[in-house]
PDB file of N, CA and C in Angstrom:
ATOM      1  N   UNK A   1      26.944  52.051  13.103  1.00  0.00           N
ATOM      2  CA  UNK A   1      26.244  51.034  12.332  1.00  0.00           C
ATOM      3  C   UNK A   1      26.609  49.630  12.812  1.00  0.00           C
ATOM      4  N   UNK A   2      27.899  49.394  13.246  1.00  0.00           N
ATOM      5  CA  UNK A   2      28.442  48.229  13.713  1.00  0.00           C
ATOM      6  C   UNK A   2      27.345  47.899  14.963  1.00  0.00           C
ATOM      7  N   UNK A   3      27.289  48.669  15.536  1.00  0.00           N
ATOM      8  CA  UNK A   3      26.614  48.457  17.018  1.00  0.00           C
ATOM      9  C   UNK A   3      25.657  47.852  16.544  1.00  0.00           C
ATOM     10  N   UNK A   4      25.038  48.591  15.785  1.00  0.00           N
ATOM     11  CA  UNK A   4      23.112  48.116  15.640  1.00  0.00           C
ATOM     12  C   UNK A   4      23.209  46.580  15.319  1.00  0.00           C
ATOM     13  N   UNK A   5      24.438  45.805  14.162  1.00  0.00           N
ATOM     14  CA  UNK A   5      24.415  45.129  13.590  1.00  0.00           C
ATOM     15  C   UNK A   5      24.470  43.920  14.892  1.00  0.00           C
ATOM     16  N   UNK A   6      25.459  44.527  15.755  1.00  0.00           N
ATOM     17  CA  UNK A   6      26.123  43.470  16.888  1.00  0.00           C
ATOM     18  C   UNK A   6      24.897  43.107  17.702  1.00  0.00           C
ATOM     19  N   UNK A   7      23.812  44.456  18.128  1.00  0.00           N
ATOM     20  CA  UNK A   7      22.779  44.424  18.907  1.00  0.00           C
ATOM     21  C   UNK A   7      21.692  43.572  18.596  1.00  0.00           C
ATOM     22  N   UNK A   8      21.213  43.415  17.287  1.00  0.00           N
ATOM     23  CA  UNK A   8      20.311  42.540  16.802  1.00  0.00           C
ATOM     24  C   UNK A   8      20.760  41.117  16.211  1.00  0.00           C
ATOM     25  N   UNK A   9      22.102  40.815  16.192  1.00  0.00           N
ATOM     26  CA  UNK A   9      22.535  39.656  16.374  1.00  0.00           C
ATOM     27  C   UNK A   9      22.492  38.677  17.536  1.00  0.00           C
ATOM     28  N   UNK A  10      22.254  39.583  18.571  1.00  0.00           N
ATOM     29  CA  UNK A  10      22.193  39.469  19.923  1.00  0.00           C
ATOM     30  C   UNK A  10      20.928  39.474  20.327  1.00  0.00           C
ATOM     31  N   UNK A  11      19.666  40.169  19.863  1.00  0.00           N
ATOM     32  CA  UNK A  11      18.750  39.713  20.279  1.00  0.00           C
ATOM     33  C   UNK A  11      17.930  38.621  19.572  1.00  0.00           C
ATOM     34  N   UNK A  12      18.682  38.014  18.269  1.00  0.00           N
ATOM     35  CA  UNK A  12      18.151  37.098  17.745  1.00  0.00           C
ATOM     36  C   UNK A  12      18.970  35.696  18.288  1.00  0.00           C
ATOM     37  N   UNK A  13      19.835  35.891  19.134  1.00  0.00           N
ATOM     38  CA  UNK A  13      20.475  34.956  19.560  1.00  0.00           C
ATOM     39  C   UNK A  13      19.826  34.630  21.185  1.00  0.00           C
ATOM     40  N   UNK A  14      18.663  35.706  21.334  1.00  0.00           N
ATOM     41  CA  UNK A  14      18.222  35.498  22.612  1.00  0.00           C
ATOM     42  C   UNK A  14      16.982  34.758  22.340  1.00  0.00           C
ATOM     43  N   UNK A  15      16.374  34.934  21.248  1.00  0.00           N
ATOM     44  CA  UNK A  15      14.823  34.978  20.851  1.00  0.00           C
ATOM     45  C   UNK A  15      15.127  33.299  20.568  1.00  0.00           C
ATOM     46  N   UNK A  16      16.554  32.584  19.866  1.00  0.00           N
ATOM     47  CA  UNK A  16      16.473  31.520  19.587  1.00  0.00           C
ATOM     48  C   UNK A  16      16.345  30.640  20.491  1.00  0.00           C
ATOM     49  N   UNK A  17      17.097  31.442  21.811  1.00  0.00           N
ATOM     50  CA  UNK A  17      17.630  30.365  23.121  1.00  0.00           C
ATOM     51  C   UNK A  17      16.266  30.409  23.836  1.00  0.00           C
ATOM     52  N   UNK A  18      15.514  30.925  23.500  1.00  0.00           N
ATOM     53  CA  UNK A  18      14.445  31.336  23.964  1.00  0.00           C
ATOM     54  C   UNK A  18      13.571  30.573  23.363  1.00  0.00           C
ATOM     55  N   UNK A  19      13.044  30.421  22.424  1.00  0.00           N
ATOM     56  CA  UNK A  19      12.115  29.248  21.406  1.00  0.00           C
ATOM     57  C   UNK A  19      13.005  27.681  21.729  1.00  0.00           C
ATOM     58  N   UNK A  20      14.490  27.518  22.011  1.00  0.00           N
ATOM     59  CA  UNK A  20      14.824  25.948  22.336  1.00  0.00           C
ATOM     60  C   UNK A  20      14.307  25.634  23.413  1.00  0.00           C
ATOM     61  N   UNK A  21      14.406  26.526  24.809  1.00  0.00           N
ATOM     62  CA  UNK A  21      13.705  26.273  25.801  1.00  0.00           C
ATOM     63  C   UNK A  21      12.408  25.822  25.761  1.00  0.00           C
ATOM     64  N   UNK A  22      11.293  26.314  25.224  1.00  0.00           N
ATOM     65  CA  UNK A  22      10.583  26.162  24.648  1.00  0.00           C
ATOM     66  C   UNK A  22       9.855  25.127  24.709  1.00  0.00           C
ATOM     67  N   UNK A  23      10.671  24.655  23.273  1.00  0.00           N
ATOM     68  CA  UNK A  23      10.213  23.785  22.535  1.00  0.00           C
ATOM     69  C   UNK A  23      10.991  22.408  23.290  1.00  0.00           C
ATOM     70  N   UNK A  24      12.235  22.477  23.968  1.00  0.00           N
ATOM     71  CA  UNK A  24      12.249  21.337  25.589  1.00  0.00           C
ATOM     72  C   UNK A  24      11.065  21.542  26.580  1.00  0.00           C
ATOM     73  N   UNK A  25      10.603  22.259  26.535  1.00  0.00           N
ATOM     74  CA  UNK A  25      10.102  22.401  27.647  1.00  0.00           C
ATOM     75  C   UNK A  25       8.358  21.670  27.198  1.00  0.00           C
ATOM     76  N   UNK A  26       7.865  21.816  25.709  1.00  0.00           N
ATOM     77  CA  UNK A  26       6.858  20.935  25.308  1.00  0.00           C
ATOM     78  C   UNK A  26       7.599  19.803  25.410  1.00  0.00           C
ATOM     79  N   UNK A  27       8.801  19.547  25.016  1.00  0.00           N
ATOM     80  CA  UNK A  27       8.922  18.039  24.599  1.00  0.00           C
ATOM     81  C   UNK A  27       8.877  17.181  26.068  1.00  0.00           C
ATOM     82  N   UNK A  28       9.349  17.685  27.170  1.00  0.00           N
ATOM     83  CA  UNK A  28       9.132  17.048  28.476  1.00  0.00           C
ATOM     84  C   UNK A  28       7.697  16.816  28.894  1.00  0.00           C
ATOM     85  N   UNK A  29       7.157  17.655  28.428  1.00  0.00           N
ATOM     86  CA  UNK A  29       5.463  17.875  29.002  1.00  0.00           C
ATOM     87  C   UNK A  29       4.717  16.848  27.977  1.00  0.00           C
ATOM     88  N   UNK A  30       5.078  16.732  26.367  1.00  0.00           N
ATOM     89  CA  UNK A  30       4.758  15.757  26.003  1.00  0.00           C
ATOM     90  C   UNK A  30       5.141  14.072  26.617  1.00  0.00           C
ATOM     91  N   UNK A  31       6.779  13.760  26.823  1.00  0.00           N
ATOM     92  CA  UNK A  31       7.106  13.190  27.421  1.00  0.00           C
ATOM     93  C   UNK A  31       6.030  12.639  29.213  1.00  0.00           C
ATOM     94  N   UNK A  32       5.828  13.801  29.643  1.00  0.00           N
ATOM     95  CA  UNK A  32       5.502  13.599  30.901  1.00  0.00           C
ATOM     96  C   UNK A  32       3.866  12.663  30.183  1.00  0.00           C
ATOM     97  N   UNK A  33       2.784  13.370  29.498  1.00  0.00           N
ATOM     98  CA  UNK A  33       1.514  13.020  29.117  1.00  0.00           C
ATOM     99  C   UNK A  33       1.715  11.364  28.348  1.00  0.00           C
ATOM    100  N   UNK A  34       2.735  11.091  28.104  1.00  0.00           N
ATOM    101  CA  UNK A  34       2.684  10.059  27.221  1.00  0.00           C
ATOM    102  C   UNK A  34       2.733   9.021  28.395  1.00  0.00           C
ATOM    103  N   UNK A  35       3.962   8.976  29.372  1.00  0.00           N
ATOM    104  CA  UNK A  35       3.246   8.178  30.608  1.00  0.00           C
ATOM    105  C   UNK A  35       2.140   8.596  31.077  1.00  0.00           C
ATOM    106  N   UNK A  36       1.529   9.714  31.268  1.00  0.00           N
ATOM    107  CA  UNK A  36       0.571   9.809  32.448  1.00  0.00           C
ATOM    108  C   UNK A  36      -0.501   8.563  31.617  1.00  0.00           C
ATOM    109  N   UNK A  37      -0.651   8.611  30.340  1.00  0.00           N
ATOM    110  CA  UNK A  37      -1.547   7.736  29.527  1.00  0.00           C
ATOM    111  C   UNK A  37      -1.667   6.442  29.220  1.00  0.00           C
ATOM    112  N   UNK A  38       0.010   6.363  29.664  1.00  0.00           N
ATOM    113  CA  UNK A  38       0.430   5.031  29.114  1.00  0.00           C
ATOM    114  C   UNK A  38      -0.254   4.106  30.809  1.00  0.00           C
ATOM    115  N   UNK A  39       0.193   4.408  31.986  1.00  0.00           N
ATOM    116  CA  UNK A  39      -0.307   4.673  33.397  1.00  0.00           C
ATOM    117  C   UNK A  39      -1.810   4.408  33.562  1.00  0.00           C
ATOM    118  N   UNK A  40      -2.272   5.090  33.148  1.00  0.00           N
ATOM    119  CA  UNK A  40      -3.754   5.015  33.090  1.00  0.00           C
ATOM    120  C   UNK A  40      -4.356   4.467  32.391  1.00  0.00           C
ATOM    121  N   UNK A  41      -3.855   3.648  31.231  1.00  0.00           N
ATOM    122  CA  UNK A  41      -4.420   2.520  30.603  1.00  0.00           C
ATOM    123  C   UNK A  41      -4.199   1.570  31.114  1.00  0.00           C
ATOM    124  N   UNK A  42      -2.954   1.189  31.343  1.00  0.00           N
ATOM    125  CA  UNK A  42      -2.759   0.078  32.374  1.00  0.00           C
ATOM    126  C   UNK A  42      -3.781  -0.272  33.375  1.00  0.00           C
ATOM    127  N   UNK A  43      -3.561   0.772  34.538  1.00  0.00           N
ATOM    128  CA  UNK A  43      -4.526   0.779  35.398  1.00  0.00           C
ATOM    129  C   UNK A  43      -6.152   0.504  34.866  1.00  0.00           C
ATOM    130  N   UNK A  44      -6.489   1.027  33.860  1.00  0.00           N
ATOM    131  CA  UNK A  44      -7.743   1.066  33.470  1.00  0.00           C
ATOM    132  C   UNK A  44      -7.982  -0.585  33.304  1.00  0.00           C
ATOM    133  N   UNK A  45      -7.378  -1.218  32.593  1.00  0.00           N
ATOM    134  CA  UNK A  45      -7.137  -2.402  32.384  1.00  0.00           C
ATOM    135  C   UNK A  45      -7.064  -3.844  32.834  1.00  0.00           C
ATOM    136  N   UNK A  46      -6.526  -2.893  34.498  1.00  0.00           N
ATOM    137  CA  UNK A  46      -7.069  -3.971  35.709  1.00  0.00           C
ATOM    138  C   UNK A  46      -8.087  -3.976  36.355  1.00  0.00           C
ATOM    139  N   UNK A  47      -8.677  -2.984  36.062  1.00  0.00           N
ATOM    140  CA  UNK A  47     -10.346  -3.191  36.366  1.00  0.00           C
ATOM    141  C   UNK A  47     -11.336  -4.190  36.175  1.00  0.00           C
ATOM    142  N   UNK A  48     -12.325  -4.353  36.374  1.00  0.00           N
ATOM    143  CA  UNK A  48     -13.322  -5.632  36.185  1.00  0.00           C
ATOM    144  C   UNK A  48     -14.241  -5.093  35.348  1.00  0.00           C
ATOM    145  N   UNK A  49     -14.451  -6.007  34.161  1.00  0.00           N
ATOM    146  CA  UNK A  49     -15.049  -5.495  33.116  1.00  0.00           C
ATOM    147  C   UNK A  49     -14.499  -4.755  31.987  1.00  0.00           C
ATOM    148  N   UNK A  50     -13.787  -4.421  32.329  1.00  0.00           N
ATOM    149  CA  UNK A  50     -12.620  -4.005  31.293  1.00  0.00           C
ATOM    150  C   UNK A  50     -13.062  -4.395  29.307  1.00  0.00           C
ATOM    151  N   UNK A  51     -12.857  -5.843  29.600  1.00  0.00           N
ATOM    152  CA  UNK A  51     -13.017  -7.095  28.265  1.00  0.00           C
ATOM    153  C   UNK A  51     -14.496  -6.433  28.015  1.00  0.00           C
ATOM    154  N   UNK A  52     -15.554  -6.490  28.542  1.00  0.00           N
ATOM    155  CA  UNK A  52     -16.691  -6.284  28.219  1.00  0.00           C
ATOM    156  C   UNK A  52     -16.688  -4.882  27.660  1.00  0.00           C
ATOM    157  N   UNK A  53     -16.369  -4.067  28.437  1.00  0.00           N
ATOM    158  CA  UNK A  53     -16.568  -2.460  27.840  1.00  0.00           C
ATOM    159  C   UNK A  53     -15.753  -2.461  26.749  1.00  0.00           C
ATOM    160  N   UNK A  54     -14.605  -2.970  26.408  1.00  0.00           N
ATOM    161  CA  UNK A  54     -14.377  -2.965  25.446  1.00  0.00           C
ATOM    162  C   UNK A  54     -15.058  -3.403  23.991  1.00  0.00           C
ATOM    163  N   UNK A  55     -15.817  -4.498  24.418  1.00  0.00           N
ATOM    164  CA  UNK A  55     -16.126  -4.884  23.090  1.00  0.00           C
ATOM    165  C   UNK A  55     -17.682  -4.364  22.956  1.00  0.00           C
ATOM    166  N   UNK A  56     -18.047  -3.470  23.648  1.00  0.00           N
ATOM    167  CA  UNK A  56     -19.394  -2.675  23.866  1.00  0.00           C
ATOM    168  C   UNK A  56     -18.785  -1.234  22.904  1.00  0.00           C
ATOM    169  N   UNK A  57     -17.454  -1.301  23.375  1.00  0.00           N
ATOM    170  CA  UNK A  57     -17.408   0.110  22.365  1.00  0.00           C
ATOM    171  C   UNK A  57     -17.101  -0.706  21.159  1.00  0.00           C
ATOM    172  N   UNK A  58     -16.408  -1.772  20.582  1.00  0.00           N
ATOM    173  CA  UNK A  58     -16.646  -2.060  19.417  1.00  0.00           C
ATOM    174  C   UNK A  58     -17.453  -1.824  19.080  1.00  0.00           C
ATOM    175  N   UNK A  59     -18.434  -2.624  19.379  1.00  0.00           N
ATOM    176  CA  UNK A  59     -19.820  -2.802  18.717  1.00  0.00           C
ATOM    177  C   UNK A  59     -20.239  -1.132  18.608  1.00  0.00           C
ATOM    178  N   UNK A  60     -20.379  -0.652  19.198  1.00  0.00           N
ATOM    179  CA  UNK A  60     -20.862   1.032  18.834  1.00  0.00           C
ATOM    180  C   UNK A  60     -19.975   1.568  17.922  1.00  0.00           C
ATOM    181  N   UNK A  61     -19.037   1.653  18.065  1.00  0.00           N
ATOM    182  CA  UNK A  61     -17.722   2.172  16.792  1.00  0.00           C
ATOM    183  C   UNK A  61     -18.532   0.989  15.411  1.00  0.00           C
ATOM    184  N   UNK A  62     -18.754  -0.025  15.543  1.00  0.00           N
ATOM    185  CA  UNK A  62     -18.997  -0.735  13.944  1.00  0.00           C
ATOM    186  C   UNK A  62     -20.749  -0.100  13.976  1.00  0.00           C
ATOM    187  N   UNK A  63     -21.522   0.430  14.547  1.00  0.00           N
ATOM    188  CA  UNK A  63     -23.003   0.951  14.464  1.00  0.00           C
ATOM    189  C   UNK A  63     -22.637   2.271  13.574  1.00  0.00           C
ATOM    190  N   UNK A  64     -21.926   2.796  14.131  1.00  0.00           N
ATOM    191  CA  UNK A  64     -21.616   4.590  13.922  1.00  0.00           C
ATOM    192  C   UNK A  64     -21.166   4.170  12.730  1.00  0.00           C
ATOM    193  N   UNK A  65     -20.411   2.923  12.379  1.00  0.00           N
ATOM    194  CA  UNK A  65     -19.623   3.041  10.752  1.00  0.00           C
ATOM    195  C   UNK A  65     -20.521   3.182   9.972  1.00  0.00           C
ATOM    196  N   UNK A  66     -21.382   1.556  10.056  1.00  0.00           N
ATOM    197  CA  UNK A  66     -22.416   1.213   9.604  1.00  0.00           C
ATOM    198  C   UNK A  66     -23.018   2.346   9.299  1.00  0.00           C
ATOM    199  N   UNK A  67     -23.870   3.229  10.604  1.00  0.00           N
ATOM    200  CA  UNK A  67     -24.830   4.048  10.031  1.00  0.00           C
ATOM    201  C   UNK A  67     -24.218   5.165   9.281  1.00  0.00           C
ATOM    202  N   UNK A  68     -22.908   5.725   8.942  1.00  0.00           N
ATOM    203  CA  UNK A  68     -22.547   6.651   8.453  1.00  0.00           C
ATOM    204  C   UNK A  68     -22.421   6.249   6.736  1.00  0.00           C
ATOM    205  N   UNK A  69     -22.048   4.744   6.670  1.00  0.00           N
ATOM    206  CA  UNK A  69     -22.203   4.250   5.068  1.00  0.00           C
ATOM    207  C   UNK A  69     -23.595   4.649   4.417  1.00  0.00           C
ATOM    208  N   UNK A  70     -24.304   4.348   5.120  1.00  0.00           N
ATOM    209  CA  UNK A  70     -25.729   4.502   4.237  1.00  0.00           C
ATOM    210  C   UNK A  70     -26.287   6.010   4.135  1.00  0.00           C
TER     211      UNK A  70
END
């Protein structure tokens, strides 16, 4: 009975080390996406026209509000 007890202590001690990896292993990949975004806004930013497209999507974001109130 001891055994069984020792054995599944042991595989819940694998299953945990196993879910930390894991869940490092999203947190880097989140990590990694948060520059790739942060990167690519920047860049986006030095583009020409930039100011304009921006306030082109305003204006469509306040249409879509608009038309969703009524």
């Amino acid at each position: 009975m001891k055994g069984q007890k020792q054995s599944k202590a042991d595989l819940h001690d694998k299953q945990i080390k196993a879910l930390i990896n894991v869940v490092n292993y999203l947190k880097e990949e989140v990590d990694h996406l948060t520059n790739l975004s942060v990167g690519t806004l920047e860049t986006v930013k030095l583009m020409p026209g930039y100011g304009a497209a921006i306030m082109q999507l305003q204006e469509q974001a306040k249409e879509k509000e608009d038309s969703n109130v009524e």
